[in-house]
N, C-alpha and C. Protein backbone atom coordinates (compact mmCIF):
# COMPACT_ATOMS: atom_id res chain seq x y z
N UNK A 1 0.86 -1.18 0.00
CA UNK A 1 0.00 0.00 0.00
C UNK A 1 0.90 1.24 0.00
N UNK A 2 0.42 2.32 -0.78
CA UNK A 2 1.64 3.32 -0.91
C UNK A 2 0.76 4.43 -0.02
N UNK A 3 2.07 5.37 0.88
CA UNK A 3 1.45 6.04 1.62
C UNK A 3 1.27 6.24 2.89
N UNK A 4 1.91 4.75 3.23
CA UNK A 4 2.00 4.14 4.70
C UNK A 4 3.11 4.85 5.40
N UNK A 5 3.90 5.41 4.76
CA UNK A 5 5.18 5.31 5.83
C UNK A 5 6.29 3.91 5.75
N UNK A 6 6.02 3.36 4.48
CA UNK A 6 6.92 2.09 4.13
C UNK A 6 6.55 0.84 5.08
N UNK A 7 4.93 0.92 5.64
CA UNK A 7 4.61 0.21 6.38
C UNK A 7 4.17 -1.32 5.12
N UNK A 8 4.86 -2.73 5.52
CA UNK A 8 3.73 -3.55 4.36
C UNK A 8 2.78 -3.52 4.58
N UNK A 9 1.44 -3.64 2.98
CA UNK A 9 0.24 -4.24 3.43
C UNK A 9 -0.17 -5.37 4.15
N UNK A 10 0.62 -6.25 4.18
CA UNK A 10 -0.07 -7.26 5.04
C UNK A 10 0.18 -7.01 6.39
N UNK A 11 1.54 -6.52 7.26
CA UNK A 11 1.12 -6.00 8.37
C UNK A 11 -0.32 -5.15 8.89
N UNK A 12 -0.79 -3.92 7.54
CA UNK A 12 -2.06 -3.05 8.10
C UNK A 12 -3.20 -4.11 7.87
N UNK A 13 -3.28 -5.42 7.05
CA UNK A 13 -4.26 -6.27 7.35
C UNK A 13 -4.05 -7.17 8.54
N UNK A 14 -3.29 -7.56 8.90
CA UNK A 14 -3.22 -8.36 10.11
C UNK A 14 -3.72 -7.39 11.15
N UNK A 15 -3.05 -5.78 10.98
CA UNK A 15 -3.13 -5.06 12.72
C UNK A 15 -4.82 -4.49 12.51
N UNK A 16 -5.24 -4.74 11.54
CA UNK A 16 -6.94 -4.67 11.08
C UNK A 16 -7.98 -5.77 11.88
N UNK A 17 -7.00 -7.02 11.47
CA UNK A 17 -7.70 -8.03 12.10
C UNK A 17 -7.58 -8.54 13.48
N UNK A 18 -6.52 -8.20 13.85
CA UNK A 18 -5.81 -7.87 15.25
C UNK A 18 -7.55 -6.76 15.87
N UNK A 19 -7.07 -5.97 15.60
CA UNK A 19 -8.51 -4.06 15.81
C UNK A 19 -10.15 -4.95 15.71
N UNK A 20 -10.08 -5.68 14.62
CA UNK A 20 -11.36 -6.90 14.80
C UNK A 20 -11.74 -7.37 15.88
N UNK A 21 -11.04 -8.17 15.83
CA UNK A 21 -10.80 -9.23 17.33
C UNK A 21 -11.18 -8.79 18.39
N UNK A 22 -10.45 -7.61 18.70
CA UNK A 22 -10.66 -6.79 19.96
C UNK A 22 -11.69 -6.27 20.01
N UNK A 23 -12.47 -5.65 18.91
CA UNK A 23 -13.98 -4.92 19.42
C UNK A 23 -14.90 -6.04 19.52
N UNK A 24 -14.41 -7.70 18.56
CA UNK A 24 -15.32 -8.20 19.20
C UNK A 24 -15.45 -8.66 20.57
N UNK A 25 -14.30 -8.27 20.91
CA UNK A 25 -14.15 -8.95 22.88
C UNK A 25 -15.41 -7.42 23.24
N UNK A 26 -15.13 -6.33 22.99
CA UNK A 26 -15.76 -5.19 23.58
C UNK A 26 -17.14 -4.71 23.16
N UNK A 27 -17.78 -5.13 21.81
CA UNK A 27 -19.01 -5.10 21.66
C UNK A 27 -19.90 -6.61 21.17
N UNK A 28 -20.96 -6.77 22.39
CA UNK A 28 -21.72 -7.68 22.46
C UNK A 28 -22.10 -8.11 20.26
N UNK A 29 -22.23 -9.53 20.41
CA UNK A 29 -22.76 -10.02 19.13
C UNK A 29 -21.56 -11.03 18.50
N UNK A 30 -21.64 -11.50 17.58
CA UNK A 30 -20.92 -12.41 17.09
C UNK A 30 -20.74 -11.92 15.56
N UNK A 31 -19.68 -10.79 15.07
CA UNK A 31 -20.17 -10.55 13.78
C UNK A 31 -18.59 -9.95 13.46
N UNK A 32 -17.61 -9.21 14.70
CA UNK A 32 -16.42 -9.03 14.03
C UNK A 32 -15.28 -9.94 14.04
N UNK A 33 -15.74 -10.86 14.79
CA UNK A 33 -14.52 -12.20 14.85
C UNK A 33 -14.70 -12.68 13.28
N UNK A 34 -15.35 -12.92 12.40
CA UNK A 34 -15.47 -13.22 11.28
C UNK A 34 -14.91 -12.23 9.97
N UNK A 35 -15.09 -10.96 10.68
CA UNK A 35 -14.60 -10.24 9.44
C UNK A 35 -12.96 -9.97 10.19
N UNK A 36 -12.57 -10.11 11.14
CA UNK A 36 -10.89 -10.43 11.49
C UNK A 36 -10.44 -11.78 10.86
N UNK A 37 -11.24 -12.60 10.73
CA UNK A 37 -10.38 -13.87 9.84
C UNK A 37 -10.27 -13.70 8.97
N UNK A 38 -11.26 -12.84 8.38
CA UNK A 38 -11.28 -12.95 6.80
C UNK A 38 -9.67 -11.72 6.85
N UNK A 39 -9.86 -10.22 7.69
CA UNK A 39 -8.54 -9.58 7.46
C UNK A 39 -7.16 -10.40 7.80
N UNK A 40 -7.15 -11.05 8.32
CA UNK A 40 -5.81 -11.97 9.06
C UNK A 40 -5.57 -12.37 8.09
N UNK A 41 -6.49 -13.66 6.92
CA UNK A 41 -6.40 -14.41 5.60
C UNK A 41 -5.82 -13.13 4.58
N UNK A 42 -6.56 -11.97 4.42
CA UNK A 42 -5.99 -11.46 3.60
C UNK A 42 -4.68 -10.54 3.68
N UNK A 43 -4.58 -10.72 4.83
CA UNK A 43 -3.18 -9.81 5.25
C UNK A 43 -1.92 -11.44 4.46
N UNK A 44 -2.14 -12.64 5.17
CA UNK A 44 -1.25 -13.40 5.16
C UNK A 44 -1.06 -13.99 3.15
N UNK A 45 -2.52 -13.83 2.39
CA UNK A 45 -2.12 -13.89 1.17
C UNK A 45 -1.33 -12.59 0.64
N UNK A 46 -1.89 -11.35 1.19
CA UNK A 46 -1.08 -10.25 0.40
C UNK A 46 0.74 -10.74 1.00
N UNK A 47 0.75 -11.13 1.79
CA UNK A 47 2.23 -11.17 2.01
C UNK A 47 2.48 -12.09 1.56
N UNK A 48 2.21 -13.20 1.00
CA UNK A 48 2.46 -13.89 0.10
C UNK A 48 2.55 -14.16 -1.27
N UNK A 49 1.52 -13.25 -2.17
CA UNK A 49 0.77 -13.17 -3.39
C UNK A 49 1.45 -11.40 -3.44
N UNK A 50 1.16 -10.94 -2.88
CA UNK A 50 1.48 -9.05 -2.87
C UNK A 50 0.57 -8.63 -4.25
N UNK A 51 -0.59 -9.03 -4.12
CA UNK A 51 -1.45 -8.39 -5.08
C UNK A 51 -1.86 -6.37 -5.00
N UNK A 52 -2.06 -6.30 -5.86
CA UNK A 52 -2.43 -4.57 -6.19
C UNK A 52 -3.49 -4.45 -4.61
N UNK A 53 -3.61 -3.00 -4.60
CA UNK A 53 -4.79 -2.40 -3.16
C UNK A 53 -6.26 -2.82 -3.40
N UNK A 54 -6.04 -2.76 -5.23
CA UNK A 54 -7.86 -3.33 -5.56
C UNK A 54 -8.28 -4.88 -5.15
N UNK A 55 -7.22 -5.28 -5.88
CA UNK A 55 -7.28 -6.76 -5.56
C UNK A 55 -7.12 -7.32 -3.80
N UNK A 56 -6.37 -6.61 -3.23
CA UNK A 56 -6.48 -6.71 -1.88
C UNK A 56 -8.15 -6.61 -0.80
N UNK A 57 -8.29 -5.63 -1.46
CA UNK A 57 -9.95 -5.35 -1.10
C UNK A 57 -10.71 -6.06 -1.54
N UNK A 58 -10.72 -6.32 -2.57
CA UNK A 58 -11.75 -7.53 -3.39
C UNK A 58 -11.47 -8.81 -2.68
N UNK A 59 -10.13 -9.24 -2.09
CA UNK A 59 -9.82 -10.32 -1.53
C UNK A 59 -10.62 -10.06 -0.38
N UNK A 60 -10.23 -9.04 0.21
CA UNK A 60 -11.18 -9.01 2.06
C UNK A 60 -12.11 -8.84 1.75
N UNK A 61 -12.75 -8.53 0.22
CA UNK A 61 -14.23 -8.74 1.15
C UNK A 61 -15.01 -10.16 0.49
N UNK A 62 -14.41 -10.65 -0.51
CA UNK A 62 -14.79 -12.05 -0.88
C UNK A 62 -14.28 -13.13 0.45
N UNK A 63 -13.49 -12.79 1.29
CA UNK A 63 -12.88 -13.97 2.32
C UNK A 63 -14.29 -13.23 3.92
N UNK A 64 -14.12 -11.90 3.37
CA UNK A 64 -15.77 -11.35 4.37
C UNK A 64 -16.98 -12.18 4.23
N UNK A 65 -17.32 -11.92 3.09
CA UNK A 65 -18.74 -12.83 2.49
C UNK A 65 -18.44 -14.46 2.85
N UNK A 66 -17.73 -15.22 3.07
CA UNK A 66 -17.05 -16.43 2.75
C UNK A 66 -17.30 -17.19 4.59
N UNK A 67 -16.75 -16.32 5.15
CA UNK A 67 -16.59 -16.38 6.48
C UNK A 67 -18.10 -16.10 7.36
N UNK A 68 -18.78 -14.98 6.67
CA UNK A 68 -19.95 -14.33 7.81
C UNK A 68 -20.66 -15.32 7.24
N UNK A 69 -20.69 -15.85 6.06
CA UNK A 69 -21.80 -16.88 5.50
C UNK A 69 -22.18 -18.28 6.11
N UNK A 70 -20.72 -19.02 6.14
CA UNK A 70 -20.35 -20.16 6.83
C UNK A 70 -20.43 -20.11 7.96
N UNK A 71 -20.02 -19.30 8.80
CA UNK A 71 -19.85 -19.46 10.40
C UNK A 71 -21.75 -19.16 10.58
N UNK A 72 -22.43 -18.16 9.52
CA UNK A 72 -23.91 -18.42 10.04
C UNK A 72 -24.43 -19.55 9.77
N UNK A 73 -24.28 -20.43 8.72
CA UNK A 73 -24.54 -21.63 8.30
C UNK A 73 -24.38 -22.35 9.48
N UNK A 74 -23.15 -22.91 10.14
CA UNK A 74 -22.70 -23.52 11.00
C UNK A 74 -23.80 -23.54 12.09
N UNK A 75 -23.65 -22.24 12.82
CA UNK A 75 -23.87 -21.89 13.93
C UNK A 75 -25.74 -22.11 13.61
N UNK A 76 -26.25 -22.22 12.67
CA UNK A 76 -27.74 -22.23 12.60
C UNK A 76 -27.71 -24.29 12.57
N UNK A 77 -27.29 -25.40 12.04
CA UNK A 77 -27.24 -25.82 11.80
C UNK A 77 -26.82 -26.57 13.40
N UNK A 78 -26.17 -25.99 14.35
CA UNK A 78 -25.85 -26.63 15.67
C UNK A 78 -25.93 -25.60 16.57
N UNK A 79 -27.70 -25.49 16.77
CA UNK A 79 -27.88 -24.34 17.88
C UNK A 79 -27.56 -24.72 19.50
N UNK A 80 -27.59 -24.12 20.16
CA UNK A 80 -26.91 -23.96 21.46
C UNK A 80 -28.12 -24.71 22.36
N UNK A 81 -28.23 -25.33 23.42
CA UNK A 81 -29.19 -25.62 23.99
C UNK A 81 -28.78 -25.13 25.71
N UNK A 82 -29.71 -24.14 26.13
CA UNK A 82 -29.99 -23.69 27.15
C UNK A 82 -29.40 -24.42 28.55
N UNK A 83 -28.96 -23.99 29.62
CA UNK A 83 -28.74 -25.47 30.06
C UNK A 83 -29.93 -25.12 31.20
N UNK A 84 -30.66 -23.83 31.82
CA UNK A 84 -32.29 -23.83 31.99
C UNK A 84 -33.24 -23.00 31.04
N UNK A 85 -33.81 -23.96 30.47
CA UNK A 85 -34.87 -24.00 29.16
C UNK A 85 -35.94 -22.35 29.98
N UNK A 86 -36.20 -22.54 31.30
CA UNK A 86 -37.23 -22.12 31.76
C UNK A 86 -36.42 -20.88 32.57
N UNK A 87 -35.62 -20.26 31.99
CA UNK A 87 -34.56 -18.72 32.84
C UNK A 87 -35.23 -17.93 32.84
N UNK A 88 -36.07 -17.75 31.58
CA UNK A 88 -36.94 -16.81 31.32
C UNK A 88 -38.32 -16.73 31.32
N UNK A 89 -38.68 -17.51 31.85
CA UNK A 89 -40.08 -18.12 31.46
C UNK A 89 -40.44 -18.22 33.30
N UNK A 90 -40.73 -17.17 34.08
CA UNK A 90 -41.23 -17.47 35.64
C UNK A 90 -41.91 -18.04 35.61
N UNK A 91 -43.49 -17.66 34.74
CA UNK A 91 -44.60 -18.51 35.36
C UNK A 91 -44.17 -19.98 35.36
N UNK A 92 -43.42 -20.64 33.91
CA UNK A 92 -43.05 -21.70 34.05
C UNK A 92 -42.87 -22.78 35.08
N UNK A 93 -41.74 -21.71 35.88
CA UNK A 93 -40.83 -22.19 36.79
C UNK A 93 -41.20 -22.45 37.79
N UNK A 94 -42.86 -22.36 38.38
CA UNK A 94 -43.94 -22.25 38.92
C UNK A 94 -44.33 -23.18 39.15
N UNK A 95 -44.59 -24.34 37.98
CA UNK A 95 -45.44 -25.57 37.82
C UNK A 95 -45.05 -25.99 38.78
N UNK A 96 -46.00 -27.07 39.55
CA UNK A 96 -45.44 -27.66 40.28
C UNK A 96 -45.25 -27.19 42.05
N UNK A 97 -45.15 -26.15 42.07
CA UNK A 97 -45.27 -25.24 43.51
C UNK A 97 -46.27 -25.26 44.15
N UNK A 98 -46.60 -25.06 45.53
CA UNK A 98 -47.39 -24.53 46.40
C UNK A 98 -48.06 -23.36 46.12
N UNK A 99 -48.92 -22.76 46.39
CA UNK A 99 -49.61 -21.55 46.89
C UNK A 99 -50.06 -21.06 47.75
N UNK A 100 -50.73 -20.11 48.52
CA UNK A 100 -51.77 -19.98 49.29
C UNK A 100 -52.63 -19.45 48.66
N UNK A 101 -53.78 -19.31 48.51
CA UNK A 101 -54.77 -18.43 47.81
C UNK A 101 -55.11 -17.12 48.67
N UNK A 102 -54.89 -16.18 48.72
CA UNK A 102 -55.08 -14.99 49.14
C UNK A 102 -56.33 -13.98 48.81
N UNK A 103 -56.59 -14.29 47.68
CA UNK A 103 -58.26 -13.82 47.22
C UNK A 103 -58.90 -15.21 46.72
N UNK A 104 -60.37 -14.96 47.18
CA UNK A 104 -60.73 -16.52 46.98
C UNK A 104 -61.13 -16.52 45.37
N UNK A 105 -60.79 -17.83 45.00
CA UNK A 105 -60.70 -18.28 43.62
C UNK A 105 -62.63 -18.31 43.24
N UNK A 106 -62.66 -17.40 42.60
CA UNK A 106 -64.36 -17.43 42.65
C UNK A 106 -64.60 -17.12 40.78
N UNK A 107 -65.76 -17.99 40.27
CA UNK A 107 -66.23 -17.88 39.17
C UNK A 107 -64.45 -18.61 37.98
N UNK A 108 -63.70 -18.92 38.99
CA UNK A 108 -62.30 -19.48 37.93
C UNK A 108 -61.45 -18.22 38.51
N UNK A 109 -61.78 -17.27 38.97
CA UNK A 109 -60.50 -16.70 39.21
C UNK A 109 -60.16 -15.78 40.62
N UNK A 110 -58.66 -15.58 40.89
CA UNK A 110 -58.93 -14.59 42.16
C UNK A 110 -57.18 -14.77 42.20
N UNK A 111 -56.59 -14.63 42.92
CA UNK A 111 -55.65 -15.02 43.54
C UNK A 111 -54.65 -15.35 44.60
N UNK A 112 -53.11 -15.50 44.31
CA UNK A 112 -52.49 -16.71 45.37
C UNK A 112 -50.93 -15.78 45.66
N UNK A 113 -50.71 -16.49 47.13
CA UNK A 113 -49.41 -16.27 47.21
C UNK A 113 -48.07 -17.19 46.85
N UNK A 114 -47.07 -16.78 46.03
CA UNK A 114 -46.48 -17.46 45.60
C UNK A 114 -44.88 -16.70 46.14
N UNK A 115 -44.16 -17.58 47.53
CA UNK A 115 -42.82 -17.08 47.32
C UNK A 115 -43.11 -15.47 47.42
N UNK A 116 -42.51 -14.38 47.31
CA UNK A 116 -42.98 -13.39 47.59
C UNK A 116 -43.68 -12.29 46.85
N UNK A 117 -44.71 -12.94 46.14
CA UNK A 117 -45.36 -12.10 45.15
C UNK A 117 -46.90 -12.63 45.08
N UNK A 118 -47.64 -11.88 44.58
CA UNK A 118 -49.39 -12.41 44.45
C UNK A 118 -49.04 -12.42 42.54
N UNK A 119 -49.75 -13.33 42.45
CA UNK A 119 -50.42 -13.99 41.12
C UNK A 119 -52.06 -14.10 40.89
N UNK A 120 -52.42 -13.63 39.54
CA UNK A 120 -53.09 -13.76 39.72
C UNK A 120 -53.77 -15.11 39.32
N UNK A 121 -55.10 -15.88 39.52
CA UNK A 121 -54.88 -17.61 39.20
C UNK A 121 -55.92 -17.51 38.99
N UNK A 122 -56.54 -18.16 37.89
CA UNK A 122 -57.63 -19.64 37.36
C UNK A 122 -57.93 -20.86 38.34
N UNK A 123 -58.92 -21.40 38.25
CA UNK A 123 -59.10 -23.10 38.51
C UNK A 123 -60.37 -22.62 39.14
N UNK A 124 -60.80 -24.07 39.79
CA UNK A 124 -61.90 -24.40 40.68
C UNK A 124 -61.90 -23.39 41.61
N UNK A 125 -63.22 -23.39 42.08
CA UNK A 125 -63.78 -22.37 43.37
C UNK A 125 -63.22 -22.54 44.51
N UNK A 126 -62.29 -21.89 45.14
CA UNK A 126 -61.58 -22.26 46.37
C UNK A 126 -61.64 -21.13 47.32
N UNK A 127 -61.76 -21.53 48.94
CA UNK A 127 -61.54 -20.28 49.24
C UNK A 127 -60.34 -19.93 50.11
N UNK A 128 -60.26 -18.61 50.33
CA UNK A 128 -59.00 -18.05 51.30
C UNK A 128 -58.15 -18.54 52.03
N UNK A 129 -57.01 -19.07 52.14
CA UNK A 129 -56.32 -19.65 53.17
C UNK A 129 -56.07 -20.96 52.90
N UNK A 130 -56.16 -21.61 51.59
CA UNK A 130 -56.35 -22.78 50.95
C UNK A 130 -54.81 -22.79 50.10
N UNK A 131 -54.54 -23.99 50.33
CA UNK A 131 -53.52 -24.90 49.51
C UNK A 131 -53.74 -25.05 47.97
N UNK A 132 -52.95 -24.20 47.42
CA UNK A 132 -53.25 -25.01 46.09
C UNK A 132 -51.80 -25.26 45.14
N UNK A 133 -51.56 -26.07 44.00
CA UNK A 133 -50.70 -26.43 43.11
C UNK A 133 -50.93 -25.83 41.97
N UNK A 134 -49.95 -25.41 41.37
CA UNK A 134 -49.68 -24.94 40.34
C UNK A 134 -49.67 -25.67 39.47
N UNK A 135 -50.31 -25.82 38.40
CA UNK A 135 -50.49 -27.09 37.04
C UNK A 135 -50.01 -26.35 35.83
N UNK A 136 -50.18 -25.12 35.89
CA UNK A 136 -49.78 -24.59 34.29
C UNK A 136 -49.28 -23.01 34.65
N UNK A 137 -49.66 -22.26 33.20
CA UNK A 137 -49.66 -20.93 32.98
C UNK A 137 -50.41 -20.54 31.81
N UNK A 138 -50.72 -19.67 32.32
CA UNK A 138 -51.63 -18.88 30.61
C UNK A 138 -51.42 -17.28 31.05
N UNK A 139 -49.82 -17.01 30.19
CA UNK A 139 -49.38 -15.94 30.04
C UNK A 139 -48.81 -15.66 31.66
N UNK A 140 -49.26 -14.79 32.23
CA UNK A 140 -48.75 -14.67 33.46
C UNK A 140 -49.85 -14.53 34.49
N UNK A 141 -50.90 -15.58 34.40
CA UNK A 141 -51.71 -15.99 34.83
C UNK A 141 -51.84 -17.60 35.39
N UNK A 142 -51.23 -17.94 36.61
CA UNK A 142 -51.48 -18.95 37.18
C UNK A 142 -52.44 -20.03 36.96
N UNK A 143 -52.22 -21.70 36.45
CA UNK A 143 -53.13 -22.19 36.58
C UNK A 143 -53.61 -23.10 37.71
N UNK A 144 -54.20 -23.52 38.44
CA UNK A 144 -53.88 -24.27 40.00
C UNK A 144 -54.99 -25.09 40.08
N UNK A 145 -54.93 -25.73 40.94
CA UNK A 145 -56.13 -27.10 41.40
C UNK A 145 -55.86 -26.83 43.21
N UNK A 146 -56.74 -27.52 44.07
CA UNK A 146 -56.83 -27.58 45.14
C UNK A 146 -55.87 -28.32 45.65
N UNK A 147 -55.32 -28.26 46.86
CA UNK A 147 -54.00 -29.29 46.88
C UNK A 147 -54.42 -30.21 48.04
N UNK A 148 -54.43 -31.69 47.35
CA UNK A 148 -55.22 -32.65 47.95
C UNK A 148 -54.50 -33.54 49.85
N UNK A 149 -54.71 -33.63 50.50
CA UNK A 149 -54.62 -34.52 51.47
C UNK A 149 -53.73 -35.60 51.01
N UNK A 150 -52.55 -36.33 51.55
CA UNK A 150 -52.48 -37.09 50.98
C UNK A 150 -53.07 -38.34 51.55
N UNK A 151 -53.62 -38.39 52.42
CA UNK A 151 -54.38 -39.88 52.73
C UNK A 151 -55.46 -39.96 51.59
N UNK A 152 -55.65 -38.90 50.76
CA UNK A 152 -55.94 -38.95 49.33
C UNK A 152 -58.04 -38.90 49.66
N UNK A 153 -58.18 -37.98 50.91
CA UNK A 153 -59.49 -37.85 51.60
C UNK A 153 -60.46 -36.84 50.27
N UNK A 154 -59.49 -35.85 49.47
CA UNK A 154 -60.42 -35.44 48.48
C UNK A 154 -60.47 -33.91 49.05
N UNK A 155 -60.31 -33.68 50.66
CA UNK A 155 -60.29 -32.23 51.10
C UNK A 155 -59.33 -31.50 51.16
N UNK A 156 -59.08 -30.30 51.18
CA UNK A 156 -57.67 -29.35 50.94
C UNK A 156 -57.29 -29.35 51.88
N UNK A 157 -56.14 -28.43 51.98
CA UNK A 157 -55.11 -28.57 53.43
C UNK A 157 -55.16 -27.18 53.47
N UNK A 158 -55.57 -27.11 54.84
CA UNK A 158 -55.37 -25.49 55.39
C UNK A 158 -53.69 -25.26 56.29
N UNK A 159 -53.56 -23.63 55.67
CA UNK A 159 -52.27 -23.44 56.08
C UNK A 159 -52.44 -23.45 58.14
């Protein structure tokens, strides 16, 4: 490259892809580690090949296209799996829990104490001060049943 200060081109593509690298450590996303391989590749052919500035550019950005394409290919092809499915999803994380009912569950609805927050809940007619389980969600709306005895008598358990 003329202009540099007698610097080679393939050093200002490597210290390009080097400058890559690093913003991708500093800005969130997955998008400049790909265009630093592609500058690193074309720094290490220009120092090998020492093609013209046009051809240099045409190289980075055909080894650009080459790289952002594949690594999305890849990365769609072997997605990541969560290691809790339900991080984001509270009501989810719910199923399965205790309650107290705090407003009585009347006409299907009213609500419960859950851990330190009120919800509001669905199910059967229950009243105040009553045990109940969490069975679902619909949106951020509690779904619950009465929470049975277990000598399996059919009546709820008062707190």
């Amino acid at each position: 490259m003329d202009g540099l200060g007698g610097i080679e081109a393939h050093w200002v593509w490597i210290t390009l892809g080097l400058v890559l690298a690093g913003t991708e450590m500093l800005v969130p996303g997955v998008y400049f580690v790909w265009l630093a391989l592609a500058a690193i590749a074309t720094g290490v052919l220009t120092a090998i090949v020492e093609p013209s500035l046009p051809l240099q550019i045409v190289d980075f950005v055909a080894l650009s296209l080459i790289t952002v394409f594949s690594a999305r290919r890849f990365l769609q092809s072997r997605p990541q799996e969560s290691p809790d499915p339900l991080l984001n999803r509270r009501g989810a994380q719910m199923v399965g829990r205790h309650a107290l009912v705090v407003q009585a569950i009347a006409h299907g609805q009213g609500r419960v104490r859950l851990g330190d927050g009120e919800w509001l809940a669905e199910g059967p007619d229950i009243e105040i001060g009553q045990q109940v389980r969490v069975i679902g969600t619909r949106g951020t709306v509690l779904l619950v049943e009465p929470l049975a005895l277990p000598g399996g008598s059919g009546s709820t358990v008062t707190p």
